[in-house]
Every structure is written in C-alpha cells, then in structure tokens.
Protein backbone atom coordinates (compact mmCIF):
# COMPACT_ATOMS: atom_id res chain seq x y z
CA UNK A 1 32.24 82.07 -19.70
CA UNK A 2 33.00 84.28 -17.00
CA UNK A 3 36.19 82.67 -14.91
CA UNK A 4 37.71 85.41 -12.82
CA UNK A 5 39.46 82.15 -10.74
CA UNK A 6 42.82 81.80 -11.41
CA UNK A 7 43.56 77.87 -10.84
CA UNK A 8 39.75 77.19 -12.40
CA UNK A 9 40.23 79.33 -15.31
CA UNK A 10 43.37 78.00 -16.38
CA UNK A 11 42.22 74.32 -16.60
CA UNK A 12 41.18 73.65 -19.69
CA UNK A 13 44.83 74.33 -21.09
CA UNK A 14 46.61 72.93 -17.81
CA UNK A 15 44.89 69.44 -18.49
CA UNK A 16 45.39 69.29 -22.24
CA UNK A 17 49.06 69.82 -21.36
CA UNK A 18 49.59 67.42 -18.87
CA UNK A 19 47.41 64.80 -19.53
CA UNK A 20 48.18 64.81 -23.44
CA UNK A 21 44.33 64.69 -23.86
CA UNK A 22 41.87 67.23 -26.40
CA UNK A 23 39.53 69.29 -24.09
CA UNK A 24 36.73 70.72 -25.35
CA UNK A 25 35.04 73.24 -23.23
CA UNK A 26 31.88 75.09 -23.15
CA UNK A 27 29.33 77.48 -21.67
CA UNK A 28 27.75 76.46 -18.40
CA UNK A 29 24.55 76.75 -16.64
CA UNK A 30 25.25 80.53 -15.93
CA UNK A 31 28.33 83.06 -16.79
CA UNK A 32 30.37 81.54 -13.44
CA UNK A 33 30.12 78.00 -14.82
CA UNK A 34 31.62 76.13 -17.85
CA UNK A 35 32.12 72.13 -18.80
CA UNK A 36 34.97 70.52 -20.20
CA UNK A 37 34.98 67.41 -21.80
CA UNK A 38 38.40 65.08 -22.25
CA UNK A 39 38.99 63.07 -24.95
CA UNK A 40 41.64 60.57 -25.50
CA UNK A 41 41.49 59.97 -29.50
CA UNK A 42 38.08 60.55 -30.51
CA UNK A 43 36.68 58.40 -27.07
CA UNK A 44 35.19 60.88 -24.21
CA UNK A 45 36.50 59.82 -21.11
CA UNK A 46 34.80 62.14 -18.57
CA UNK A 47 33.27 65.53 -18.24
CA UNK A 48 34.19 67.99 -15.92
CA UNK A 49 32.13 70.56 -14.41
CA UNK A 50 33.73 73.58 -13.69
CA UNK A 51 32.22 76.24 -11.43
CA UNK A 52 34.70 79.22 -11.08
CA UNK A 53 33.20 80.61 -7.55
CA UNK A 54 30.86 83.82 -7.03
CA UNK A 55 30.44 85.85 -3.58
CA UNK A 56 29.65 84.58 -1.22
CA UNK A 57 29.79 80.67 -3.04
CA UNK A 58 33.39 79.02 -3.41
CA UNK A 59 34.76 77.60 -6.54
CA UNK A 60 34.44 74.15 -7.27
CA UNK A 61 34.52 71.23 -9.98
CA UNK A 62 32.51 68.00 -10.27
CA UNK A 63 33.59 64.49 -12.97
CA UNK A 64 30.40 62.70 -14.20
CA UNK A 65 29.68 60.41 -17.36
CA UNK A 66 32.99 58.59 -16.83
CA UNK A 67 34.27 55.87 -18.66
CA UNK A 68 36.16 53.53 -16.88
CA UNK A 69 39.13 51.78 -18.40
CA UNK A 70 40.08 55.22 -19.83
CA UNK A 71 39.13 57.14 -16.58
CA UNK A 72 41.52 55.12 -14.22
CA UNK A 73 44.61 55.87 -16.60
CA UNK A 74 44.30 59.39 -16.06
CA UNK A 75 42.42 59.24 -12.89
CA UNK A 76 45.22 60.21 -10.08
CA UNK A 77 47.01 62.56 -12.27
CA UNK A 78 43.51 64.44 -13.01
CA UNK A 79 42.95 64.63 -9.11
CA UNK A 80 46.04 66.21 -8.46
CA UNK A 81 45.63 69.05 -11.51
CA UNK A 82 42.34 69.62 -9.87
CA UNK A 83 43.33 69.90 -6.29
CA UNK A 84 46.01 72.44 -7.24
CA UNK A 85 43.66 74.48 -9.30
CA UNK A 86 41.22 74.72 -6.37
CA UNK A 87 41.17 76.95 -3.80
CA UNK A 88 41.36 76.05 0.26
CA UNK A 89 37.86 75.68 1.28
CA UNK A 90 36.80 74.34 -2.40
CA UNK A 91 35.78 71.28 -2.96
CA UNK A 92 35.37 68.38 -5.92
CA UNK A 93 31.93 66.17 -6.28
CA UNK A 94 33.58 62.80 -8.37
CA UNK A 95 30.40 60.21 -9.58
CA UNK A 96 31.22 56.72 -7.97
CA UNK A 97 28.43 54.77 -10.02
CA UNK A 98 30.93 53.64 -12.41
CA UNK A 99 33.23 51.80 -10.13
CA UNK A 100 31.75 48.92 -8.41
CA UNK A 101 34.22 48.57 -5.75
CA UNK A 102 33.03 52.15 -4.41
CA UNK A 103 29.57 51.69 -4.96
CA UNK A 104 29.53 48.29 -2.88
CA UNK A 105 31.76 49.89 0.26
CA UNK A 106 29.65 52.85 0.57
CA UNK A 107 26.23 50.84 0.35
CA UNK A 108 28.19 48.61 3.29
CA UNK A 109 28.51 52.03 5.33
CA UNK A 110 32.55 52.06 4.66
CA UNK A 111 33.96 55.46 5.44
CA UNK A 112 34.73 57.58 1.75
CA UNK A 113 38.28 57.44 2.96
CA UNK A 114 38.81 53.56 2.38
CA UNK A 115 36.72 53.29 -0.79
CA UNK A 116 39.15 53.20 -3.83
CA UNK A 117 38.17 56.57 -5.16
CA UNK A 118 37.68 58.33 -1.24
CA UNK A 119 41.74 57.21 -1.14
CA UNK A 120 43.14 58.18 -4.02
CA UNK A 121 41.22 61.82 -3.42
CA UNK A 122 42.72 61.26 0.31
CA UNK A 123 46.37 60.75 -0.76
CA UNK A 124 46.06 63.68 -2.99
CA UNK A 125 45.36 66.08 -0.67
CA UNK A 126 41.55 66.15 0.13
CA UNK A 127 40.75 66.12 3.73
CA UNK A 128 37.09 66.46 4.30
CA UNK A 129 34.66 63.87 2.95
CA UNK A 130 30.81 63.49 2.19
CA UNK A 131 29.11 61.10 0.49
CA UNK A 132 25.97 62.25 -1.40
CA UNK A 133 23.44 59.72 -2.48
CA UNK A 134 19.58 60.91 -3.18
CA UNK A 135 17.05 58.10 -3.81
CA UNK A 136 14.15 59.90 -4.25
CA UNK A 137 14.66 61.26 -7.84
CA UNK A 138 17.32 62.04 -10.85
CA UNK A 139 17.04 65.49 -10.61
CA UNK A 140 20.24 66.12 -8.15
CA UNK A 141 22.66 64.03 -10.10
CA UNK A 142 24.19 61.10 -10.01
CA UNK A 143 25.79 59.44 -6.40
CA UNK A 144 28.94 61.17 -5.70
CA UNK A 145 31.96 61.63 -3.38
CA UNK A 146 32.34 65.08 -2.11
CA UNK A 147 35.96 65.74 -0.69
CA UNK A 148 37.44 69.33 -0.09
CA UNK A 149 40.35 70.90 0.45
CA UNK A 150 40.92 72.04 4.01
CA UNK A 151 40.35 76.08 4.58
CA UNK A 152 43.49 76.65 6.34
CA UNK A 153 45.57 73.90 9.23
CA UNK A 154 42.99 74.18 11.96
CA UNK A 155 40.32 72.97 9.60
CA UNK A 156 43.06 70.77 8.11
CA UNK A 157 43.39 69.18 12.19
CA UNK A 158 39.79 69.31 12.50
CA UNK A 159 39.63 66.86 9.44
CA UNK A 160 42.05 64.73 10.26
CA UNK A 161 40.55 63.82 13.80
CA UNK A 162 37.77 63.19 12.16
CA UNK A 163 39.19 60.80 9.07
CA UNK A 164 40.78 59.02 12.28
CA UNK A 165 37.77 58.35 14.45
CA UNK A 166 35.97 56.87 10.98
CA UNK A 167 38.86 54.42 10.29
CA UNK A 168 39.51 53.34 14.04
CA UNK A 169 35.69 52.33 14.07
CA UNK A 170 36.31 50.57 10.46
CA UNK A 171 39.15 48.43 11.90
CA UNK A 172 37.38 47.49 14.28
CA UNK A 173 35.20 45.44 11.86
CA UNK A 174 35.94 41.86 11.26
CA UNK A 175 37.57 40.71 7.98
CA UNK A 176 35.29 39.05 5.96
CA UNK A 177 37.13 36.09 4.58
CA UNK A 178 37.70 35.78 0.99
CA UNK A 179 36.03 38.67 0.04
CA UNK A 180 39.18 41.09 -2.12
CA UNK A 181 36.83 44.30 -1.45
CA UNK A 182 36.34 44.15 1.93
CA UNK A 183 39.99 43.37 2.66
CA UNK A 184 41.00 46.32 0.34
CA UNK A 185 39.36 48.84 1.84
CA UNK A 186 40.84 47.25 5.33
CA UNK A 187 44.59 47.53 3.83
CA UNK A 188 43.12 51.16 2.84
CA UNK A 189 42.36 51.80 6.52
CA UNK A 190 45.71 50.94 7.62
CA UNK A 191 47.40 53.04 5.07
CA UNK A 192 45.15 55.92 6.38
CA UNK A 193 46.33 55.33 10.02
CA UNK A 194 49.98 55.41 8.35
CA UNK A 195 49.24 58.08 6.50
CA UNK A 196 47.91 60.22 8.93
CA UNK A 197 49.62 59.30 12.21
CA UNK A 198 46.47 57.83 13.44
C-alpha cells in the first residue's frame, strides 16, 4: 500500500482508536488503494474502501457489505472520522441497500439529503450529493450515496443553493398520511431548511 495522503493514510489507526473497534486492512486493487475491514468482537460490521488519491484523481473512501444493527452504532461517529480524513473536493460512496428506509425514499425520487443516511452525511459536513444506482449489471457495485466535501466556500454556496432548491420542491409534496417514512424524510426537510438557512 502506497498512501502518500495524510488524513487517508492515517485511518486505519484513527478508527481503531476512536471507535474501540479491530481493523484489519489490506492491499487494494492497485498501490493507491487499500480496504479496511471493522470488526466489533469477532462480527464484521462494514468494509471500507480506501483510495488515497493519484494526479490528477482525488482521494476518496467508499462503506459496502454493511451490517446493520452493528453499522448504525458506529455509523455517525464513522462519518465524521471520514469526513475529517478527506480532503476538500473528496468525496465518500456509502451502500444504501441495507437500510430500507433509504432504499424506499430514493426509489420515491426523495432528494439524498432527506433520506436517513443523505442526512446524517448532510449534518456531518457533506454538501454535494449523487445518488448512483445502475440496473443494467453487478459489475459497478452496489446502489450508493455519493456525497463530497465542498472544494473551497464558493463550491460550498454553490451546494447549498442547490440542497435548497431540492428540499423546497420536496415540501412541496403532500404528506402521505400514516406512512412514518414519508413523514421522516419531511421532518428531515425541515431540519435541512433550519439547518441551512433555507
């Protein structure tokens, strides 16, 4: 492994540390790259991709194979480690096909930023959002959030706006009574707007 990325290269440690979890680590895809794999006892709650950035490509990290009830104990906690190990412009991929609640909003055409995980990577910091879903083969992974950490303030603005415009159209949208997810991701919304000075 060839991590020349200061916040990047430093993770495996960093999240033992702080998350009181065993990390084992090994060689990527190419020298740039590397995976890390938590484990809380001998149970493997998630693995972590970690690519440490080459010229002209940017650093960033992706969570796949995650296990749930585990996941979501460590799962703010491990967003915030991540978003101060990456760089401005960098960007984390997290796998939604685990949580239900995610999967069902963004099949509904709900903004990323008002599905549970799009908010919690929201309130940490992220400010640009994507959400990747390919249905014509395995080969690309699995569905996943993208969310990235703004270059500098203008992009960090540009973002913003943007985040905004998606939850002003989402309010918009009438409650659907009785259903818990849709009125989530509506008390979401409004947080956003709070949040944000929308």
């Amino acid at each position: 492994m060839r991590c020349n990325h200061e916040g990047l290269g430093a993770l495996p440690r960093r999240v033992e540390e702080e998350l009181k979890v065993e990390v084992q680590t090994r060689r990527g895809r190419f020298a740039e790259e590397y995976n890390m794999e938590l484990y809380k006892g001998k149970d493997r709650v998630v693995t972590v991709k970690v690519f440490c950035g080459r010229s002209p490509y940017r650093g960033w990290v992706e969570l796949y194979s995650i296990e749930e009830e585990p996941f979501r104990e460590m799962e703010e906690e491990l967003y915030k480690i991540l978003y101060e190990a990456l760089k401005p412009g960098e960007s984390i991929y997290v796998d939604y096909s685990w949580d239900r609640e995610t999967m069902r909003l963004v099949d509904m055409g709900i903004p990323a930023e008002a599905t549970r995980i799009g908010f919690k990577l929201l309130t940490t910091g992220f400010t640009w959002f994507k959400v990747w879903y390919y249905p014509e083969g395995f080969m690309e992974g699995n569905v996943k959030i993208q969310a990235e950490k703004a270059l500098d303030e203008k992009a960090r603005a540009r973002h913003v706006e943007e985040i905004c415009n998606n939850i002003k159209t989402l309010t918009l949208k009438p409650n659907t009574v009785g259903d818990d997810i849709i009125r989530a991701a509506l008390e979401r919304a409004l947080k956003v707007k709070e949040l944000l000075g929308c």
